[in-house]
C-alpha atoms as a PDB file:
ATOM      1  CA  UNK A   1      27.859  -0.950  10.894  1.00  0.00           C
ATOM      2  CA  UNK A   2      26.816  -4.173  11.807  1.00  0.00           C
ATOM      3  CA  UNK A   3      22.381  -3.320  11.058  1.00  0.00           C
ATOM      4  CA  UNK A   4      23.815  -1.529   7.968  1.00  0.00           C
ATOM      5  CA  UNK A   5      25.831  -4.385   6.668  1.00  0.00           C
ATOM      6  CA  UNK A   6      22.432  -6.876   7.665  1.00  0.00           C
ATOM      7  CA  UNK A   7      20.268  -5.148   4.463  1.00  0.00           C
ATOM      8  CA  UNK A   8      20.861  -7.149   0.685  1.00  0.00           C
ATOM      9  CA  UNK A   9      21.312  -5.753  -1.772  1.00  0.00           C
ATOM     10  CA  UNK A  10      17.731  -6.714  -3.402  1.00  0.00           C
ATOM     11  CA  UNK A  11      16.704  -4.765  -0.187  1.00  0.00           C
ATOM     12  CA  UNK A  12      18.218  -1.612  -1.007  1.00  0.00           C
ATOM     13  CA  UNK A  13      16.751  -2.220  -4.473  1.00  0.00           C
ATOM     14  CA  UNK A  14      13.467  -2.708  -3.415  1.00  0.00           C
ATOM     15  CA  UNK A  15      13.462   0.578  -1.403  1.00  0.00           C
ATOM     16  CA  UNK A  16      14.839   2.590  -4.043  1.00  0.00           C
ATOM     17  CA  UNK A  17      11.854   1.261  -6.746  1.00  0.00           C
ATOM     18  CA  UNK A  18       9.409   2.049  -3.780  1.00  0.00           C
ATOM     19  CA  UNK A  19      10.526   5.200  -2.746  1.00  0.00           C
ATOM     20  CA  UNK A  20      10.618   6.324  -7.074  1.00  0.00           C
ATOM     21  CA  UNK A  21       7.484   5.104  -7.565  1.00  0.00           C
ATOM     22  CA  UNK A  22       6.108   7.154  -4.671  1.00  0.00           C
ATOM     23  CA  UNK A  23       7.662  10.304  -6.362  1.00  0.00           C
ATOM     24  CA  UNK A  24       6.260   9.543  -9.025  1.00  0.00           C
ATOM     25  CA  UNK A  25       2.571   9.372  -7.822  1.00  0.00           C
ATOM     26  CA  UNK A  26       3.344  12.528  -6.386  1.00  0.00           C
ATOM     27  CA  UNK A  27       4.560  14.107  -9.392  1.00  0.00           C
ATOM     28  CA  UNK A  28       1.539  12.366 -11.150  1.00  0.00           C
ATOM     29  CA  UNK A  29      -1.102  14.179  -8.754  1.00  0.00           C
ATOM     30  CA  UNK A  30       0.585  17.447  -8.661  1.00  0.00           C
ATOM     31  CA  UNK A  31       0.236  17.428 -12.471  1.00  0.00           C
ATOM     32  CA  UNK A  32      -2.953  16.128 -12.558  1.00  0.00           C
ATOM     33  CA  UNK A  33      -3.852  19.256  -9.906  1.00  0.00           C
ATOM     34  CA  UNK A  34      -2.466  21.655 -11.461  1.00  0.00           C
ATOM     35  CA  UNK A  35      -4.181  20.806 -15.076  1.00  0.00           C
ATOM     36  CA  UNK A  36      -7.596  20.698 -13.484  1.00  0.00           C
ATOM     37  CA  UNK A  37      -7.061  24.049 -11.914  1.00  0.00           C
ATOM     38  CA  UNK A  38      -5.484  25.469 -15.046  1.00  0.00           C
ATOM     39  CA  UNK A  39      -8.533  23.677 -17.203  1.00  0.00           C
ATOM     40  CA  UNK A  40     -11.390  25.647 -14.689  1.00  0.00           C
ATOM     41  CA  UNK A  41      -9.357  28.808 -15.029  1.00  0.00           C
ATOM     42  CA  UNK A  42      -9.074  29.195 -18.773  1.00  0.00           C
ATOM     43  CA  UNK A  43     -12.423  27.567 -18.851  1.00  0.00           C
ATOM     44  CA  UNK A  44     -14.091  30.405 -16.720  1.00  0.00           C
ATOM     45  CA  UNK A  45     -11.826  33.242 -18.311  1.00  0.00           C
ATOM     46  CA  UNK A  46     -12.762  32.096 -21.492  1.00  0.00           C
ATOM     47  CA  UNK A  47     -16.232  32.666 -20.486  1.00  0.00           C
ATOM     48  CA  UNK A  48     -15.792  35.814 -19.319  1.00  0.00           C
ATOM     49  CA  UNK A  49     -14.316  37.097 -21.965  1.00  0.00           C
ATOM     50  CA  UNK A  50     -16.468  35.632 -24.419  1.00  0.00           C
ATOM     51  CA  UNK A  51     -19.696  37.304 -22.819  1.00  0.00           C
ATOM     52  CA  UNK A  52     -17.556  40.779 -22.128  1.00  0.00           C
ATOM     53  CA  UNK A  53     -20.243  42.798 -23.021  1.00  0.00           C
ATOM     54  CA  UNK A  54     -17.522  45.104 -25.083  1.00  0.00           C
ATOM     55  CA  UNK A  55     -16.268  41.789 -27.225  1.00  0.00           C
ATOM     56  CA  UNK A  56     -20.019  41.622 -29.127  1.00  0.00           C
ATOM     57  CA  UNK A  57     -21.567  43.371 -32.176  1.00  0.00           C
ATOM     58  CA  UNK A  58     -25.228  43.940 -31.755  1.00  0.00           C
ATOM     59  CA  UNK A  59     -25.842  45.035 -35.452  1.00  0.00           C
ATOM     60  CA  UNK A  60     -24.972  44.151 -39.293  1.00  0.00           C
ATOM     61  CA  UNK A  61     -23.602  47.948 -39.581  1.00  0.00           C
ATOM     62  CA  UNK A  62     -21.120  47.379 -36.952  1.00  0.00           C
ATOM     63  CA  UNK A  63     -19.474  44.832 -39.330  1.00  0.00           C
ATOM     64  CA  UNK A  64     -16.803  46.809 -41.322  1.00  0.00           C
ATOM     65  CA  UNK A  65     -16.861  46.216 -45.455  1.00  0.00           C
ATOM     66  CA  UNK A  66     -14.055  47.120 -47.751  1.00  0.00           C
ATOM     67  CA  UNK A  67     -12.999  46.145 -51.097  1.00  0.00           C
ATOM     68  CA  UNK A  68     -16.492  46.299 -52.484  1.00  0.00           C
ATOM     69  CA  UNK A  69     -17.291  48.756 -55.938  1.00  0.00           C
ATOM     70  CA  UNK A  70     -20.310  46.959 -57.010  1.00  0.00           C
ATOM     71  CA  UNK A  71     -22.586  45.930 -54.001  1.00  0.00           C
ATOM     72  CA  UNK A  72     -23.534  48.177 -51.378  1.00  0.00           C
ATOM     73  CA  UNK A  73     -21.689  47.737 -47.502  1.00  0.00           C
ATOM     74  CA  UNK A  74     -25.468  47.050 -46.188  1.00  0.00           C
ATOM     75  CA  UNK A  75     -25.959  44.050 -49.263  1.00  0.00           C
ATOM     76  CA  UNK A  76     -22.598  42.423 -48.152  1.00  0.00           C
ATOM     77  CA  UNK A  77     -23.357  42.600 -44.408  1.00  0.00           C
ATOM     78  CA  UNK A  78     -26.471  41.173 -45.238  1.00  0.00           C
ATOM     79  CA  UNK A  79     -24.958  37.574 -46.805  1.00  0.00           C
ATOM     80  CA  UNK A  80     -23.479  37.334 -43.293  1.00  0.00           C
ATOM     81  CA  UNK A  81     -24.251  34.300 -41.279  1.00  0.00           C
ATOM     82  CA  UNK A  82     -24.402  35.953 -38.164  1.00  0.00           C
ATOM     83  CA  UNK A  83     -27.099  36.056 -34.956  1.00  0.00           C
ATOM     84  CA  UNK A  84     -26.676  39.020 -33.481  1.00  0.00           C
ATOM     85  CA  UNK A  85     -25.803  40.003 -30.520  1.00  0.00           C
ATOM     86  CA  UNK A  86     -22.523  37.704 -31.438  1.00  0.00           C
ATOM     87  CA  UNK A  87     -19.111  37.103 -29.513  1.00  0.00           C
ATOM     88  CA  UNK A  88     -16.144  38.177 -31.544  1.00  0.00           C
ATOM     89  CA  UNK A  89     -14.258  35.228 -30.032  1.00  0.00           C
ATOM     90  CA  UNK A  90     -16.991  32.725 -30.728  1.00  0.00           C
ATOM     91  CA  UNK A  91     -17.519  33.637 -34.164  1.00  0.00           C
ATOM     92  CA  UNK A  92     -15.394  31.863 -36.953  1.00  0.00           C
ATOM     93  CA  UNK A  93     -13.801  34.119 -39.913  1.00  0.00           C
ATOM     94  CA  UNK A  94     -12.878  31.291 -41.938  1.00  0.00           C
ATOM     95  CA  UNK A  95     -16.668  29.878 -41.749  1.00  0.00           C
ATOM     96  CA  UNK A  96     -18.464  33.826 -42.283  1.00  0.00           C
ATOM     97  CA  UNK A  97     -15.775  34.075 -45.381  1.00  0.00           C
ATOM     98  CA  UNK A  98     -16.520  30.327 -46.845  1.00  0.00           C
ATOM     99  CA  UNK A  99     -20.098  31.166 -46.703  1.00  0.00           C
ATOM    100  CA  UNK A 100     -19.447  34.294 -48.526  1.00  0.00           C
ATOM    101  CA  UNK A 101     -17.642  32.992 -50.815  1.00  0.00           C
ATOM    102  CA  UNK A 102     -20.526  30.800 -51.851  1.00  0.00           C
ATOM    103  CA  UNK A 103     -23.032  33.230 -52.066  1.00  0.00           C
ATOM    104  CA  UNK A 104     -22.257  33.915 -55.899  1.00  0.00           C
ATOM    105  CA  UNK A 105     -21.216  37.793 -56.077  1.00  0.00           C
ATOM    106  CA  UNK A 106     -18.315  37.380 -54.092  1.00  0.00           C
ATOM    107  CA  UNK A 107     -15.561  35.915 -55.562  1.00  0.00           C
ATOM    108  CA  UNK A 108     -13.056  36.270 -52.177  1.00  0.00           C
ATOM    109  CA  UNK A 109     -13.050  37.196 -48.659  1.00  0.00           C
ATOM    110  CA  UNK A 110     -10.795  37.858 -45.690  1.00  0.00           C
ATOM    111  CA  UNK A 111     -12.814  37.681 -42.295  1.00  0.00           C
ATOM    112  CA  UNK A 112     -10.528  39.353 -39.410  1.00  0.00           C
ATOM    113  CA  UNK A 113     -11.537  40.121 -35.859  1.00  0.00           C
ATOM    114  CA  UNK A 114     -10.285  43.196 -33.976  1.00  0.00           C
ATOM    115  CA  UNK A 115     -10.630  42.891 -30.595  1.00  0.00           C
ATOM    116  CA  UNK A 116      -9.402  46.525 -29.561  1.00  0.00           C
ATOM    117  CA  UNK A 117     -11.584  48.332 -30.384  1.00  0.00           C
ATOM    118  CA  UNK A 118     -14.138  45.184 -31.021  1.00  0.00           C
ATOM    119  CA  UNK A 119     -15.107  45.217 -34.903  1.00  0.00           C
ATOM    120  CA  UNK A 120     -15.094  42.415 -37.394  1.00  0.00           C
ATOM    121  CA  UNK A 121     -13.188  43.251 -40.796  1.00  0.00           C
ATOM    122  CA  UNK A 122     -14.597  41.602 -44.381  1.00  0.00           C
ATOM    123  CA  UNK A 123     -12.302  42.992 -47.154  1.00  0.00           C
ATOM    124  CA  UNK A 124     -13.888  41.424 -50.201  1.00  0.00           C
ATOM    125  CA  UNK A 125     -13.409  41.094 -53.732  1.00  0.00           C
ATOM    126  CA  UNK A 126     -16.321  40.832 -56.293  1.00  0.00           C
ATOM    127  CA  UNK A 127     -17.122  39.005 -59.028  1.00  0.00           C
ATOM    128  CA  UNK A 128     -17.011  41.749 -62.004  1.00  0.00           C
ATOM    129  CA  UNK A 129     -20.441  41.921 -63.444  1.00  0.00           C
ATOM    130  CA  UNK A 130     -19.991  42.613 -67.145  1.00  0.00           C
ATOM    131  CA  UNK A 131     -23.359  42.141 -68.328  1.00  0.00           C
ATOM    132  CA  UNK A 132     -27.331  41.871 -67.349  1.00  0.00           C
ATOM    133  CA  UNK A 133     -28.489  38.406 -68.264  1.00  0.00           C
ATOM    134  CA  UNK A 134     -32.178  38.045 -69.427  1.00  0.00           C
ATOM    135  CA  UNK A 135     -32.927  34.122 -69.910  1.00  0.00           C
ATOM    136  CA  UNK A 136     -36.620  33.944 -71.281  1.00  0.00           C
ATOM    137  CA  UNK A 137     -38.755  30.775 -70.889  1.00  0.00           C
ATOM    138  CA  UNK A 138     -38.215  27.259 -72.767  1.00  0.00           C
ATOM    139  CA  UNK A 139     -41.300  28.574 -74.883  1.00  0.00           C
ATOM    140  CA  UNK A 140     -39.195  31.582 -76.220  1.00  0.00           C
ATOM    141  CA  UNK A 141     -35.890  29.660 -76.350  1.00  0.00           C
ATOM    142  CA  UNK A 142     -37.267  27.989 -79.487  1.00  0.00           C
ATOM    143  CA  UNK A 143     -35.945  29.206 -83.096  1.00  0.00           C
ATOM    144  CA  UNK A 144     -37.338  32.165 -84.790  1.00  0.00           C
ATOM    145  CA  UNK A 145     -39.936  32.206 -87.829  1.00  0.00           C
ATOM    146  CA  UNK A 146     -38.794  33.720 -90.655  1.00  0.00           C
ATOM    147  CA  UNK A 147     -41.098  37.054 -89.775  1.00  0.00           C
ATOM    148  CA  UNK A 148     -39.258  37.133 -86.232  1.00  0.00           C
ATOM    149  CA  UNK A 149     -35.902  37.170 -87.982  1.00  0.00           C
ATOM    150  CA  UNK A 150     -36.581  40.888 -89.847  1.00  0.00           C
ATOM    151  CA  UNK A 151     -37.636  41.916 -86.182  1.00  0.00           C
ATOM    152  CA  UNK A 152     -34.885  44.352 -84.807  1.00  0.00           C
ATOM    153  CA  UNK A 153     -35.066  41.916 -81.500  1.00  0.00           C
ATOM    154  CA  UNK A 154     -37.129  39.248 -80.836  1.00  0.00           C
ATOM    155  CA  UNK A 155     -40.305  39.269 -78.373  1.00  0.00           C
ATOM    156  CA  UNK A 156     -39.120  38.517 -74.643  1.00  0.00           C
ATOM    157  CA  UNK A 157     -41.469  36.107 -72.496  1.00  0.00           C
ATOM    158  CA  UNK A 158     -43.000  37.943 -69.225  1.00  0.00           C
ATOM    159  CA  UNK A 159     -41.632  35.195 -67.649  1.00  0.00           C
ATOM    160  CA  UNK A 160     -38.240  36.159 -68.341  1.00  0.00           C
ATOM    161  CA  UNK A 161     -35.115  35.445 -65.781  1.00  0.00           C
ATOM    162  CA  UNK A 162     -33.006  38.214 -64.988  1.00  0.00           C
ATOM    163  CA  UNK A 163     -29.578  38.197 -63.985  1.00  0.00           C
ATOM    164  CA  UNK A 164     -26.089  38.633 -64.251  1.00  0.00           C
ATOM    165  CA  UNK A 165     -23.120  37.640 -66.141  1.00  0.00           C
ATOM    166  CA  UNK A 166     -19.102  37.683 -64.966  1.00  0.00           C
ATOM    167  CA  UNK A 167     -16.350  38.183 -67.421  1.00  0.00           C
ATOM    168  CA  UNK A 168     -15.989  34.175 -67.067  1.00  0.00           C
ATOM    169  CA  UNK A 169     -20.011  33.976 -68.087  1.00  0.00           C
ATOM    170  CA  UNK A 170     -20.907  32.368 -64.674  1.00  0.00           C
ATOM    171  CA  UNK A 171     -24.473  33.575 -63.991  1.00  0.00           C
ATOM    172  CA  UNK A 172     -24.966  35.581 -60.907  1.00  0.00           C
ATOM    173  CA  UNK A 173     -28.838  35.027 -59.798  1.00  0.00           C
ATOM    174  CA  UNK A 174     -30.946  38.264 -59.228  1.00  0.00           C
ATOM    175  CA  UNK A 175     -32.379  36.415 -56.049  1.00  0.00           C
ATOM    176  CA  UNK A 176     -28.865  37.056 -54.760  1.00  0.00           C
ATOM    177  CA  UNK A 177     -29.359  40.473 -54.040  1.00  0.00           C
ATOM    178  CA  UNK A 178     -32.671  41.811 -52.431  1.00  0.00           C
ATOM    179  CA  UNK A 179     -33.055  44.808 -54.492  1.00  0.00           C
ATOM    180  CA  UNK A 180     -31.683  46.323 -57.062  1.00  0.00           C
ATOM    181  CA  UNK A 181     -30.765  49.291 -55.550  1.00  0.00           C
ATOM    182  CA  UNK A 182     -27.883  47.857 -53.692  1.00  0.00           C
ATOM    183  CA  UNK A 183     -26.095  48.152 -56.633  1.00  0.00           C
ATOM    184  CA  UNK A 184     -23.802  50.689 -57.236  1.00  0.00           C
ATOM    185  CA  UNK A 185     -22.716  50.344 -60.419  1.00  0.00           C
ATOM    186  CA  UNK A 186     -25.191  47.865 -63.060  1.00  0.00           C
ATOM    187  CA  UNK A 187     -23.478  46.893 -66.171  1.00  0.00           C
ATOM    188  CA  UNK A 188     -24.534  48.429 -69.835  1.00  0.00           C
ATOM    189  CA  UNK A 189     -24.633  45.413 -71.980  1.00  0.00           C
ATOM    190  CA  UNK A 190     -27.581  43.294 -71.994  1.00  0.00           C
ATOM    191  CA  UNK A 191     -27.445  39.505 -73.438  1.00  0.00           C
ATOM    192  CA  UNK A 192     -30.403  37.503 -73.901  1.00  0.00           C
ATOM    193  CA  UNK A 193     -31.046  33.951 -74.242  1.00  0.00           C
ATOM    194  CA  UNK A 194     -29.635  30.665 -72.386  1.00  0.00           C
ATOM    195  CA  UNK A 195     -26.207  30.609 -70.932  1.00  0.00           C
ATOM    196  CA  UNK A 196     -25.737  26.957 -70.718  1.00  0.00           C
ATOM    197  CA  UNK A 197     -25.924  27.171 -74.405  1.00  0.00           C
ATOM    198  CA  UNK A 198     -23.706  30.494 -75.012  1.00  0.00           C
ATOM    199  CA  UNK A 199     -21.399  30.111 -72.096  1.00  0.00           C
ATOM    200  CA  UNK A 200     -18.597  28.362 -73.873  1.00  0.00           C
ATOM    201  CA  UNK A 201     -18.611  31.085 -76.561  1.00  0.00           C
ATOM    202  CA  UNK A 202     -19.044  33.863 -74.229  1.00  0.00           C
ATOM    203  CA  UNK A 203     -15.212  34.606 -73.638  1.00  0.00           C
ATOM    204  CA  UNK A 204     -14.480  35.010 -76.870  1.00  0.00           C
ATOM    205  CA  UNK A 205     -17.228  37.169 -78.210  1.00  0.00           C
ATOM    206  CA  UNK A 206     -17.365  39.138 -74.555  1.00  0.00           C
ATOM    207  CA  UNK A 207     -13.373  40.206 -75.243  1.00  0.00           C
ATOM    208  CA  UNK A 208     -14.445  40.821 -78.908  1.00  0.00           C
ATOM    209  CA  UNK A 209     -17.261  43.371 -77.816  1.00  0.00           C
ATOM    210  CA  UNK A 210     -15.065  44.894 -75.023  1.00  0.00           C
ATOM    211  CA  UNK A 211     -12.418  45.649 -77.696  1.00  0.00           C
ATOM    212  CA  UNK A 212     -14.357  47.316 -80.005  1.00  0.00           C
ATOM    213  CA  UNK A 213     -14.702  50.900 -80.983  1.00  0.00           C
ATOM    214  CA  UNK A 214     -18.463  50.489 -81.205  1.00  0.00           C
ATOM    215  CA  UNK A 215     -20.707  50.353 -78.589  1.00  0.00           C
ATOM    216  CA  UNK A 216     -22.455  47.515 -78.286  1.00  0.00           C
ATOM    217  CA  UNK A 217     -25.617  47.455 -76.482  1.00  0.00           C
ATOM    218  CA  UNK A 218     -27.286  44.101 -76.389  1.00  0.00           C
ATOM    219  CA  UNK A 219     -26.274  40.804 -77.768  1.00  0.00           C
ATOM    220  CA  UNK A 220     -29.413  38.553 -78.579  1.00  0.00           C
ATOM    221  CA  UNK A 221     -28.117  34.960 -78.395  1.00  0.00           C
ATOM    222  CA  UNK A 222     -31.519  32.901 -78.708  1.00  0.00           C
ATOM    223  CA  UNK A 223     -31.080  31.925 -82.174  1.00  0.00           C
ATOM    224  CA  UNK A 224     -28.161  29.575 -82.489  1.00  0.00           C
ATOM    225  CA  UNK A 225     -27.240  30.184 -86.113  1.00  0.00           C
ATOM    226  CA  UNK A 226     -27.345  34.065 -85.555  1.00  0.00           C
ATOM    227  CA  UNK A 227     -25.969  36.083 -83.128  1.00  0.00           C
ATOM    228  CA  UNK A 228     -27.743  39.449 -83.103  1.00  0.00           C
ATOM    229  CA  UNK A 229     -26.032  42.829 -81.668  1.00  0.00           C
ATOM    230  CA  UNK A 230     -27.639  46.150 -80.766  1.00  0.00           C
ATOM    231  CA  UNK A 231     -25.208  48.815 -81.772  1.00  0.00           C
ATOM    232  CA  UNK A 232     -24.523  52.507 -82.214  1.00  0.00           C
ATOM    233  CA  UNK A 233     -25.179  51.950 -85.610  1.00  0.00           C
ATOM    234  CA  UNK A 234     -27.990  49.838 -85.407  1.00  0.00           C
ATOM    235  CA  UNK A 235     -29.178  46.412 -85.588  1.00  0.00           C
ATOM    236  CA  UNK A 236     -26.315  43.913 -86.454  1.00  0.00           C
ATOM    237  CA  UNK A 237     -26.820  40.236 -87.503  1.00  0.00           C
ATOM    238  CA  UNK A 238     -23.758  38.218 -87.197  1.00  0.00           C
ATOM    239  CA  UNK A 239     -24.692  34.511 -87.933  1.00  0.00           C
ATOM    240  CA  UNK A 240     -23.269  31.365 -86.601  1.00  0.00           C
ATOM    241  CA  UNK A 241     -21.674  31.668 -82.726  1.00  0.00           C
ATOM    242  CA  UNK A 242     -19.587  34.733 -82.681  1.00  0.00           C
ATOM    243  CA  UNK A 243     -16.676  33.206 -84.729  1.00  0.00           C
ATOM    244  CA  UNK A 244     -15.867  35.876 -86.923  1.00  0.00           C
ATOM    245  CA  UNK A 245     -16.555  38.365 -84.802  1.00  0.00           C
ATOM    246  CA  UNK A 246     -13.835  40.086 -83.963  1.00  0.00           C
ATOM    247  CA  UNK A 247     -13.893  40.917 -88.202  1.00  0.00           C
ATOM    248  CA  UNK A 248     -16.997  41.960 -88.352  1.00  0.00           C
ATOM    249  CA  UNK A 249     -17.118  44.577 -85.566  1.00  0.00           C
ATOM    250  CA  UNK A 250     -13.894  45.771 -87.207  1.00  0.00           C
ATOM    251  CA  UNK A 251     -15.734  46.089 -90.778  1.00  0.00           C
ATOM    252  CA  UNK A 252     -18.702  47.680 -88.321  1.00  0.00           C
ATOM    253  CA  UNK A 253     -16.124  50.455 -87.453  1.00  0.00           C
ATOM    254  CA  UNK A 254     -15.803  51.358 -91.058  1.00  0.00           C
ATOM    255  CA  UNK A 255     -19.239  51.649 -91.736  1.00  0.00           C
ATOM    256  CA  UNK A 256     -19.590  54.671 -88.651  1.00  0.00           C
ATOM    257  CA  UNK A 257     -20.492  57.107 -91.927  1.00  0.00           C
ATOM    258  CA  UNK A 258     -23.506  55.150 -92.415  1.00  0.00           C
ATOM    259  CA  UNK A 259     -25.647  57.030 -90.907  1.00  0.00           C
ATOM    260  CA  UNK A 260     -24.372  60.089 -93.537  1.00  0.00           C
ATOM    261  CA  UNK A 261     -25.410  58.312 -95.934  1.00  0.00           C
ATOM    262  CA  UNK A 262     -28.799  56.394 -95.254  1.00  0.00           C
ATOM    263  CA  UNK A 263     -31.368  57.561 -93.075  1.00  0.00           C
ATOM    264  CA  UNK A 264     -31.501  55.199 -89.661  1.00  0.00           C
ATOM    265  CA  UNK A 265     -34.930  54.612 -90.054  1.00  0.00           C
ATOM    266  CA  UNK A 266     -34.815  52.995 -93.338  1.00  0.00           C
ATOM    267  CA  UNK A 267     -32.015  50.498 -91.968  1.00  0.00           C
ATOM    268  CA  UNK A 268     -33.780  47.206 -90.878  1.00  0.00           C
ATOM    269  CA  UNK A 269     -30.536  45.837 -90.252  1.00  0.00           C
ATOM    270  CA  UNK A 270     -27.154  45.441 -90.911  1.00  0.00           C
ATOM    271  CA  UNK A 271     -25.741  41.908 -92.824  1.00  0.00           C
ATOM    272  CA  UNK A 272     -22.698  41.371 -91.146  1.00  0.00           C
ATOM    273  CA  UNK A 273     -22.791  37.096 -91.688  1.00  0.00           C
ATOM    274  CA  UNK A 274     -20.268  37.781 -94.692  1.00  0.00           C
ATOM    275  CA  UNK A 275     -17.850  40.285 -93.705  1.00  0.00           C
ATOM    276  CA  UNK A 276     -16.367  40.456 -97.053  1.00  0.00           C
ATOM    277  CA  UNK A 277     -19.603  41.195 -98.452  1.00  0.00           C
ATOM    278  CA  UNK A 278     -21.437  43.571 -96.054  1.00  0.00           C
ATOM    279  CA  UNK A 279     -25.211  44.229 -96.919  1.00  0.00           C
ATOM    280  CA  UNK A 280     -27.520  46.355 -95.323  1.00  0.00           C
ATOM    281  CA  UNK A 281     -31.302  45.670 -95.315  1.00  0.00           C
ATOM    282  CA  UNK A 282     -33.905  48.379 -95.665  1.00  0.00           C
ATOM    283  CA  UNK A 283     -37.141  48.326 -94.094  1.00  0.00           C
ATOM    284  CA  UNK A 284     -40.256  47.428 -96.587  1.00  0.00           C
END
């Protein structure tokens, strides 16, 4: 009782700090142990099964496609940024469906990963292709003479872009697609001319022309002060941007008889820029 009694009480304080802090190194390195052991063994698993032999695809048709009506599986697997052989678990679905997404046909994708069975999954969802854009050259962009005018359509350049147009008018470049066969549907309405010039109209006269009880083939937009449409019916010249459109093709529907009544080929073309006052002009 006596040796007991001898020890202070700053003593007995001083042990008790030295004996927690010694628990706590111990705690410390046990932690630290067990994370570096944990770290090496997800580090090596990870490994393993990221080089599993049955975790890889070896080939573009091992990718699964869905969602697409317009572009063939093998076009779509072919905008993939992907080296194959590739890890499932290394590659990134956000990243393959970003990429996509920027590629111009493809207006949305979900990337998933299966891992059992191993397959990656791209549902996408395509930018609608309403219409085949031909943009001719700066040399053919300029205005008519008054000879071209009477022309059913005006002469193309052989240097003429081809492309496409969504319902928005965004421009979908040919060079997106390696051949044309990976279509499998191509749109039936042509337009021609610049669509930085016709693209803020293009809504408008595209719902106009989608509406309409006659079939529009080809609208030629390279004259600004008239808008020229291949028909059923014929040639149609509609004048200014497409702002009275939605008249005249409805005046257009009345005329269907026409061709009853006057031979086709002695219609140059159809005078639609007054709708009130329809005129059709015979050939010389």
């Amino acid at each position: 009782m006596a040796h007991i009694s001898s020890v202070s009480p700053d003593q007995l304080a001083r042990r008790r700090r030295f004996q927690r802090q010694q628990r706590q190194r111990k705690f410390l390195h046990s932690a630290w142990q067990l994370l570096t052991i944990s770290s090496l063994t997800g580090g090596i698993l990870w490994f393993t099964l990221t080089n599993r032999p049955g975790w890889f695809i070896y080939q573009a048709d091992e990718v699964v496609i869905s969602g697409n009506r317009f572009l063939s599986a093998a076009a779509i697997q072919s905008m993939l940024p992907i080296a194959y052989p590739a890890s499932l678990l290394q590659l990134s679905p956000q990243e393959i469906a970003n990429k996509l997404e920027s590629t111009g046909p493809i207006a949305h994708a979900n990337v998933t990963r299966k891992l059992f069975p191993p397959k990656l999954i791209v549902e996408v969802q395509e930018k609608h292709p309403v219409a085949i854009a031909q943009v001719p050259s700066t040399a053919a962009q300029t205005q008519p003479s008054a000879n071209q005018k009477n022309q059913q359509t005006l002469p193309l350049s052989p240097h003429t872009q081809i492309g496409l147009l969504d319902e928005n008018g965004v421009w979908i470049s040919e060079d997106r697609y390696t051949s044309p066969d990976q279509f499998i549907q191509l749109p039936t309405l042509t337009v021609i001319g610049d669509p930085k010039q016709y693209q803020p109209y293009w809504g408008q006269v595209y719902q106009a022309i989608n509406r309409s009880p006659i079939k529009v083939y080809e609208i030629d937009w390279r004259d600004p002060g008239n808008l020229i449409l291949k028909t059923e019916l014929g040639i149609v010249h509609c004048g200014g941007q497409g702002r009275l459109l939605v008249e005249q093709l409805r005046i257009l529907d009345q005329m269907r008889n026409l061709p009853a009544q006057v031979n086709p080929s002695q219609i140059d073309y159809i005078d639609l820029k007054n709708p009130e006052k329809p005129a059709i002009r015979k050939t010389p």
